[in-house]
N, C-alpha and C. Protein backbone atom coordinates (compact mmCIF):
# COMPACT_ATOMS: atom_id res chain seq x y z
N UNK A 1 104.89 -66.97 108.69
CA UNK A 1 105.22 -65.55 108.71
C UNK A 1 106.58 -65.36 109.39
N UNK A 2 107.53 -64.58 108.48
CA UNK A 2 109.12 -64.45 109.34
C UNK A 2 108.39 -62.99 110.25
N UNK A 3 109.37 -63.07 111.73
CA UNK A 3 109.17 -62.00 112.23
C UNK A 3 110.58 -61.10 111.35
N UNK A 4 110.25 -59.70 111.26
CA UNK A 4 110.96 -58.38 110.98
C UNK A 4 112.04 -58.60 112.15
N UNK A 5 113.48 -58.67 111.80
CA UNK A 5 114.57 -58.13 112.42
C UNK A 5 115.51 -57.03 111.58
N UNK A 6 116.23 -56.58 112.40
CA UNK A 6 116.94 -55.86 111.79
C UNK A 6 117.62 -56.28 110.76
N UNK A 7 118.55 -57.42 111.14
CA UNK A 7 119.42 -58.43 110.71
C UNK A 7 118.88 -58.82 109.00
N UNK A 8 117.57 -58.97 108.79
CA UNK A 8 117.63 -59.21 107.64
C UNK A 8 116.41 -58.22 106.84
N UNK A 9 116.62 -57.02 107.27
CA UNK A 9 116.17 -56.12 106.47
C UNK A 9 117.52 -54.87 105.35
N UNK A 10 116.97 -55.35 104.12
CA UNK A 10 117.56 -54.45 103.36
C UNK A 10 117.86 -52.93 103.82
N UNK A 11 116.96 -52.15 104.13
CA UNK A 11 117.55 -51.20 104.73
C UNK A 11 118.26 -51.43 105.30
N UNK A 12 118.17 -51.79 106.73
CA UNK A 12 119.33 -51.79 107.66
C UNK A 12 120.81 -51.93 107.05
N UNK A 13 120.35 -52.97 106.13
CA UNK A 13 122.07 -53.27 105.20
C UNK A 13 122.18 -51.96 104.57
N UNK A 14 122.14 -51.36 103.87
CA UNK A 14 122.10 -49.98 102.77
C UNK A 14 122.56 -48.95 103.86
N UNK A 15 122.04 -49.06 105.00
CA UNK A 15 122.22 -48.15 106.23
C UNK A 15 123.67 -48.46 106.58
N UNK A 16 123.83 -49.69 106.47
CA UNK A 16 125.64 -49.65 107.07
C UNK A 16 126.48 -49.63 105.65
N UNK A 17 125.88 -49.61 104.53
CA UNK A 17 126.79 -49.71 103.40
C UNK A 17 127.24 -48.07 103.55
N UNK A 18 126.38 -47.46 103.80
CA UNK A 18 126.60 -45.65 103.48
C UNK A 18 127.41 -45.58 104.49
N UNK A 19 127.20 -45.90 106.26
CA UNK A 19 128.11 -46.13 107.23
C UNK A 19 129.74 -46.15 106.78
N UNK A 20 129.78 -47.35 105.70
CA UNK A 20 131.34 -47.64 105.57
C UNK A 20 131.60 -46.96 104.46
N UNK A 21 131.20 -46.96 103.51
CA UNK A 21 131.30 -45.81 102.49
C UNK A 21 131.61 -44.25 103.57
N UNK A 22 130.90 -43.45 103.92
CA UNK A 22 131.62 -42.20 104.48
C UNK A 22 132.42 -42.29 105.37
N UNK A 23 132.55 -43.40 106.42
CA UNK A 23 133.68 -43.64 106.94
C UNK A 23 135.01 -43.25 105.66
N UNK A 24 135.13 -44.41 104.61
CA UNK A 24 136.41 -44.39 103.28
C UNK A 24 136.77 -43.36 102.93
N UNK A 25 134.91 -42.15 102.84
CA UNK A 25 135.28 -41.15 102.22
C UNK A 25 136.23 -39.95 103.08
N UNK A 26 135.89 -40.36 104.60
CA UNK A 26 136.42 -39.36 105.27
C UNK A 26 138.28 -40.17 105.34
N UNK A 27 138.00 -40.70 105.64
CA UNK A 27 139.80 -41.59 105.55
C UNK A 27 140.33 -41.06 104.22
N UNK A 28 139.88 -41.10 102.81
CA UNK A 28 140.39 -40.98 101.51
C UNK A 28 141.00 -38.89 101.98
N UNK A 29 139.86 -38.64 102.12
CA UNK A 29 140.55 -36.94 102.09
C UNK A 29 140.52 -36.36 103.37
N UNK A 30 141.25 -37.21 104.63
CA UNK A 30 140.91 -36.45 105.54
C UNK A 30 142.04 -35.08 105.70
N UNK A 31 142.92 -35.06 104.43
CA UNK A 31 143.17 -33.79 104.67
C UNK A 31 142.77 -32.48 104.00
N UNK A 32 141.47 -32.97 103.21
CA UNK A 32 140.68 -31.59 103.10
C UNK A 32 139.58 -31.54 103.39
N UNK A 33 139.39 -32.50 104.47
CA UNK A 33 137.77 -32.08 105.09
C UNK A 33 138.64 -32.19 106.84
N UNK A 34 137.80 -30.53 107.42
CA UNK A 34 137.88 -30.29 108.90
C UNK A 34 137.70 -31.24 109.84
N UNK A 35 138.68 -31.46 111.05
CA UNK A 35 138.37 -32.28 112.03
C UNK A 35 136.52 -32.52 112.23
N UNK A 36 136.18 -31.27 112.44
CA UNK A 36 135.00 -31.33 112.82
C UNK A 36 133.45 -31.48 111.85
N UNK A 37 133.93 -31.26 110.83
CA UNK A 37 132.82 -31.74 109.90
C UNK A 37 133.69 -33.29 109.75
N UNK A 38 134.35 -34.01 109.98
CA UNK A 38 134.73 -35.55 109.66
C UNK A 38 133.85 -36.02 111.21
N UNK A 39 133.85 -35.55 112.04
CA UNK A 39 133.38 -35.46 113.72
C UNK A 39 131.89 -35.89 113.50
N UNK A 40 131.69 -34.41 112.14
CA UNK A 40 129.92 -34.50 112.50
C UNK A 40 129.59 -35.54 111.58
N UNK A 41 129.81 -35.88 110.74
CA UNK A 41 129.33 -36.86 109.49
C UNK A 41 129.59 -38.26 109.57
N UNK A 42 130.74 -38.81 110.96
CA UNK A 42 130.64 -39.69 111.06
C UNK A 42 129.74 -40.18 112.34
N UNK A 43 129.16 -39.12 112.92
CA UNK A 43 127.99 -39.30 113.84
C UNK A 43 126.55 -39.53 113.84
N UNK A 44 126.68 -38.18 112.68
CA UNK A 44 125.34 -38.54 111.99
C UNK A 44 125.48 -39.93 111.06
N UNK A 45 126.39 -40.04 110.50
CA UNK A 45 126.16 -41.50 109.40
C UNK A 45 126.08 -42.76 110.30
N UNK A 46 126.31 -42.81 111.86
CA UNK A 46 125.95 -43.90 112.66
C UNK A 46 125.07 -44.09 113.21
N UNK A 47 124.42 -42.83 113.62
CA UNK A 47 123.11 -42.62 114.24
C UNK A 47 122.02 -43.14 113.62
N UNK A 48 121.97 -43.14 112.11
CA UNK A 48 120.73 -43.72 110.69
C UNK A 48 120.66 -45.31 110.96
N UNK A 49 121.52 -45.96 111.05
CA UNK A 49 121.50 -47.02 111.33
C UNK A 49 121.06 -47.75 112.71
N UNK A 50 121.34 -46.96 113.14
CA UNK A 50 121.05 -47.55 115.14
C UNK A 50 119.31 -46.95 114.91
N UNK A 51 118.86 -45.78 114.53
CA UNK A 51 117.48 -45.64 114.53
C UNK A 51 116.81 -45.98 113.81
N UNK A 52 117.25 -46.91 112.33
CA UNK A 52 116.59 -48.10 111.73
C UNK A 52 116.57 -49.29 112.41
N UNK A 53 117.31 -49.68 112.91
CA UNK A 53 117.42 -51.05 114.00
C UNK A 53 116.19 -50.64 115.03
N UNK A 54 116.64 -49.51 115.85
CA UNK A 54 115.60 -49.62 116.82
C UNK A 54 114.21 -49.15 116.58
N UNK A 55 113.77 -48.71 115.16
CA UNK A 55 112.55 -49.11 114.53
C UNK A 55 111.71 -50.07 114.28
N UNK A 56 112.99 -50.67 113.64
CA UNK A 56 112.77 -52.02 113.39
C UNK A 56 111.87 -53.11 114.34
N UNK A 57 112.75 -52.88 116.28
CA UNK A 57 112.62 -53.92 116.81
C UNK A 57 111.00 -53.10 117.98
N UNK A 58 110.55 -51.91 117.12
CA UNK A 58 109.04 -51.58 117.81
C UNK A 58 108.24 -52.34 117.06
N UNK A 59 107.40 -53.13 118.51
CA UNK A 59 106.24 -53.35 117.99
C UNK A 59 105.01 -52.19 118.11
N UNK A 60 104.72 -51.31 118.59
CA UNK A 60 104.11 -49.67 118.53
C UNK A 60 104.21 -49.33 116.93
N UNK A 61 103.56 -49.38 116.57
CA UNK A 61 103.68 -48.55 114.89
C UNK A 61 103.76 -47.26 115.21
N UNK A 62 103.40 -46.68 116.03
CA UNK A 62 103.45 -44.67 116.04
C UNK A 62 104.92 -44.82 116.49
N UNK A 63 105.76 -45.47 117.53
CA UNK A 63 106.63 -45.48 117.73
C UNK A 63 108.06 -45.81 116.42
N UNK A 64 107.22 -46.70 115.77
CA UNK A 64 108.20 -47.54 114.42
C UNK A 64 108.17 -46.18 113.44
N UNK A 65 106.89 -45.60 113.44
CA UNK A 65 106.96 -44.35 112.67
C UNK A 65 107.91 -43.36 113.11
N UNK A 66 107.94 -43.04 114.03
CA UNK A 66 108.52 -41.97 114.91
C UNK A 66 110.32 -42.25 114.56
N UNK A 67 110.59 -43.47 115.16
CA UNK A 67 112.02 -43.86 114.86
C UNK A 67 112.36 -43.85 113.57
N UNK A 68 111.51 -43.75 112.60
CA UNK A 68 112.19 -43.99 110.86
C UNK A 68 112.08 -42.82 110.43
N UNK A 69 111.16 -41.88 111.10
CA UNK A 69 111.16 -40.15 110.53
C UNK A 69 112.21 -39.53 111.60
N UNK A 70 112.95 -40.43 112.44
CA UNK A 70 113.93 -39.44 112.74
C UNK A 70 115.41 -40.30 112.57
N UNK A 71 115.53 -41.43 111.71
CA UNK A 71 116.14 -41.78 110.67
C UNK A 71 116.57 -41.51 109.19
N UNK A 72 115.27 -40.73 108.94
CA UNK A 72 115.22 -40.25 107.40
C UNK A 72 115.59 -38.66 107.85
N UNK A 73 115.43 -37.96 108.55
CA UNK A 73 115.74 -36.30 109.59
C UNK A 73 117.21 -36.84 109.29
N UNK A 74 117.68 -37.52 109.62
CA UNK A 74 119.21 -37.58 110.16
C UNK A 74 119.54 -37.65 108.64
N UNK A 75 119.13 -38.73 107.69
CA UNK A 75 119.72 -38.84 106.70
C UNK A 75 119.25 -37.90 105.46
N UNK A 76 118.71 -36.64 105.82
CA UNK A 76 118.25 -35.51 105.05
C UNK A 76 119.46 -34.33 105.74
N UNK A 77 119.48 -34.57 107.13
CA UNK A 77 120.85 -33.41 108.02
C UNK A 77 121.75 -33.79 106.97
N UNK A 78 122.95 -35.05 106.92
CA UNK A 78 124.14 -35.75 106.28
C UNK A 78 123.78 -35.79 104.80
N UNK A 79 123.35 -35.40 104.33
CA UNK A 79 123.18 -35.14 102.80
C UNK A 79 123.32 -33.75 102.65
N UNK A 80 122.90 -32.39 103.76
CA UNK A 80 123.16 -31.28 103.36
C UNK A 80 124.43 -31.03 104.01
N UNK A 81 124.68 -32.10 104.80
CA UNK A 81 126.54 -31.82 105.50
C UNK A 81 126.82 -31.82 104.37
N UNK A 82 126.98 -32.74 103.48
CA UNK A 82 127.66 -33.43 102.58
C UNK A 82 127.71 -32.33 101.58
N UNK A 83 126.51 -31.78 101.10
CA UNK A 83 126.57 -30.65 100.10
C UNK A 83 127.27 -29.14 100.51
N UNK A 84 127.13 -29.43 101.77
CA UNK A 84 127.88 -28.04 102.02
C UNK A 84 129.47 -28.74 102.26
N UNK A 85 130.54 -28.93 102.32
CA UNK A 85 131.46 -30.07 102.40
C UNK A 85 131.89 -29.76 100.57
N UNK A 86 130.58 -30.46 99.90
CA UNK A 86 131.34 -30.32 98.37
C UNK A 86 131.41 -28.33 97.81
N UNK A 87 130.87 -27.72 98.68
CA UNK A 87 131.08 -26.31 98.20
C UNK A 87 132.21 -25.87 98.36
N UNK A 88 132.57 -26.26 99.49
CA UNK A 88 133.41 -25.74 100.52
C UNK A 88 134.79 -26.04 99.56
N UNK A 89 135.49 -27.40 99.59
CA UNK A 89 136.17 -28.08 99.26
C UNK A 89 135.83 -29.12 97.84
N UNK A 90 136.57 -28.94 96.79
CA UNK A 90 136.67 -29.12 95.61
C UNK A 90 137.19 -31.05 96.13
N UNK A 91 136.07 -31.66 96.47
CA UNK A 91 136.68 -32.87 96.90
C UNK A 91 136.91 -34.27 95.13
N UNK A 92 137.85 -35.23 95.44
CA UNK A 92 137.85 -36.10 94.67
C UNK A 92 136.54 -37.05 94.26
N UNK A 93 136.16 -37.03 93.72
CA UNK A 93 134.72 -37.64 94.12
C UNK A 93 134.79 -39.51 93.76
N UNK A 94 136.10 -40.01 94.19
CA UNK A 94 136.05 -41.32 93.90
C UNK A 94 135.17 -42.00 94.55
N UNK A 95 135.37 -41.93 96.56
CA UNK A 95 134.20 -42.14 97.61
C UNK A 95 133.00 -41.31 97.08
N UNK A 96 133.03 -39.92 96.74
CA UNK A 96 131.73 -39.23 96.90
C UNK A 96 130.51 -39.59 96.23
N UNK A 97 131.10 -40.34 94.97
CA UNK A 97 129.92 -40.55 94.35
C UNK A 97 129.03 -41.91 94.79
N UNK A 98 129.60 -42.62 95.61
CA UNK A 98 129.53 -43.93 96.52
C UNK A 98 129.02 -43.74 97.91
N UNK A 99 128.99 -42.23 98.40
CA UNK A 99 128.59 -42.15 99.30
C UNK A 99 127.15 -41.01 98.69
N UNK A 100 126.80 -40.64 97.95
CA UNK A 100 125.75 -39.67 97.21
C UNK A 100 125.14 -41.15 96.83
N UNK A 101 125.54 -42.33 95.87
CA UNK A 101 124.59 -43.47 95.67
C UNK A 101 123.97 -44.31 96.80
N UNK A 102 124.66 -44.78 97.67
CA UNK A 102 123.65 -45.48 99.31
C UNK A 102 123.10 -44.42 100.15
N UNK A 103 123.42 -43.21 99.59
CA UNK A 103 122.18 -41.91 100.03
C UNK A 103 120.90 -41.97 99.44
N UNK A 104 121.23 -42.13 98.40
CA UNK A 104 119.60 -41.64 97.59
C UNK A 104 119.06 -42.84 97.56
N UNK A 105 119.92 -44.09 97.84
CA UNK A 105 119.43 -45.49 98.03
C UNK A 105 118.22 -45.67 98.98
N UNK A 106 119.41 -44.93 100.01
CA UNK A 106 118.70 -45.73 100.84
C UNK A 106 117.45 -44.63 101.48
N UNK A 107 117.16 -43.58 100.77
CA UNK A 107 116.01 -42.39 101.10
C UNK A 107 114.86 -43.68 100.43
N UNK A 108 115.28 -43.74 99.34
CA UNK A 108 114.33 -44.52 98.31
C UNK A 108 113.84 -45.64 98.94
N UNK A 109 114.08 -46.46 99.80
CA UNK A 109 114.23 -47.89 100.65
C UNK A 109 113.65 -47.29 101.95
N UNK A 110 113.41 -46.32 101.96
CA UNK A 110 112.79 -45.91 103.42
C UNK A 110 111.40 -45.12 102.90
N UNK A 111 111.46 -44.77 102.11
CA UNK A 111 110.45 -43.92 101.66
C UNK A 111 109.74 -45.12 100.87
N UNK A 112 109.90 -46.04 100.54
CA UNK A 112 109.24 -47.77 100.22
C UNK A 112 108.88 -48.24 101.39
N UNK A 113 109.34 -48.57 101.85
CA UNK A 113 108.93 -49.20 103.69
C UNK A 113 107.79 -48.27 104.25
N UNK A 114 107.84 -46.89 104.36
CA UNK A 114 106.88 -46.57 104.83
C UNK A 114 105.55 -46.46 104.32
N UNK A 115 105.65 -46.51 102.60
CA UNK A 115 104.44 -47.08 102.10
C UNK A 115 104.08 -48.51 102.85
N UNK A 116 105.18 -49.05 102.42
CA UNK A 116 104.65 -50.59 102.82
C UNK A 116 103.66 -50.85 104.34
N UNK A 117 104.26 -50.23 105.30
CA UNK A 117 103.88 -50.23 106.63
C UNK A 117 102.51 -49.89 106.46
N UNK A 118 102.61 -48.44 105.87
CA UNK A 118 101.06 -47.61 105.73
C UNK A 118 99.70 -48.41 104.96
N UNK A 119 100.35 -49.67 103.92
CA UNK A 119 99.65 -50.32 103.33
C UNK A 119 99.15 -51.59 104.43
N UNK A 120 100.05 -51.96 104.81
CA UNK A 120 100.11 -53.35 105.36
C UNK A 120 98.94 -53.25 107.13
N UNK A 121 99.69 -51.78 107.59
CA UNK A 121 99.37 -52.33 109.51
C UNK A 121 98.40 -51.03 109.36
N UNK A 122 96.98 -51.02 108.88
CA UNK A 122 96.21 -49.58 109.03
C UNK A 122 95.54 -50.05 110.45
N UNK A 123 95.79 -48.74 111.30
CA UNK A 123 95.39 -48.50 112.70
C UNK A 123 93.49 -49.43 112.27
């Protein structure tokens, strides 16, 4: 049996792909997106990743639960940044559509895992 690390869980990877993806996207147009929505989106897009890791490394399942529903919270907040962002501003969507694909990726990859968990570790 491998133990679960962060290191070699697919999520976690998908989690930093979106990471560097909205990082590009905010670099590509940072002159039509606000200091402060570039502020908030690259906070929230770091935060998803650090609270998949430290999910990851609970052994507590209410706790592993707890950390991935406020992983998937964060990455439900940065998806409606993001939509309010494309109202706002008529952006290029070369990054956007790259940062909208390791979104819905990685909802999909978390919303799998927590079946999996729910199947695998019943209290």
């Amino acid at each position: 049996m491998q133990i679960e690390t962060f290191r070699n869980m697919n999520l976690y990877d998908k989690a930093l792909d979106l990471c560097f993806s909205s990082y590009l996207f905010i670099e590509k147009h940072q002159s039509q997106i606000t200091m402060e929505d570039a502020f908030k989106i690259r906070r929230m897009v770091t935060r998803i990743p650090v609270k998949i890791a430290t999910a990851i490394g609970q052994n507590n399942m209410k706790l592993r639960f707890k950390r991935l529903n406020e992983a998937k919270i964060e990455l439900q907040n940065f998806e409606q940044m993001l939509d309010k962002i494309h109202e706002k501003v008529d952006l290029i969507y070369e990054y956007g559509f790259e940062v909208d694909y390791y979104s819905g990726e990685l909802m999909r990859l978390m919303n799998g895992y927590f079946g999996w968990l729910k199947r695998n570790y019943k209290d």
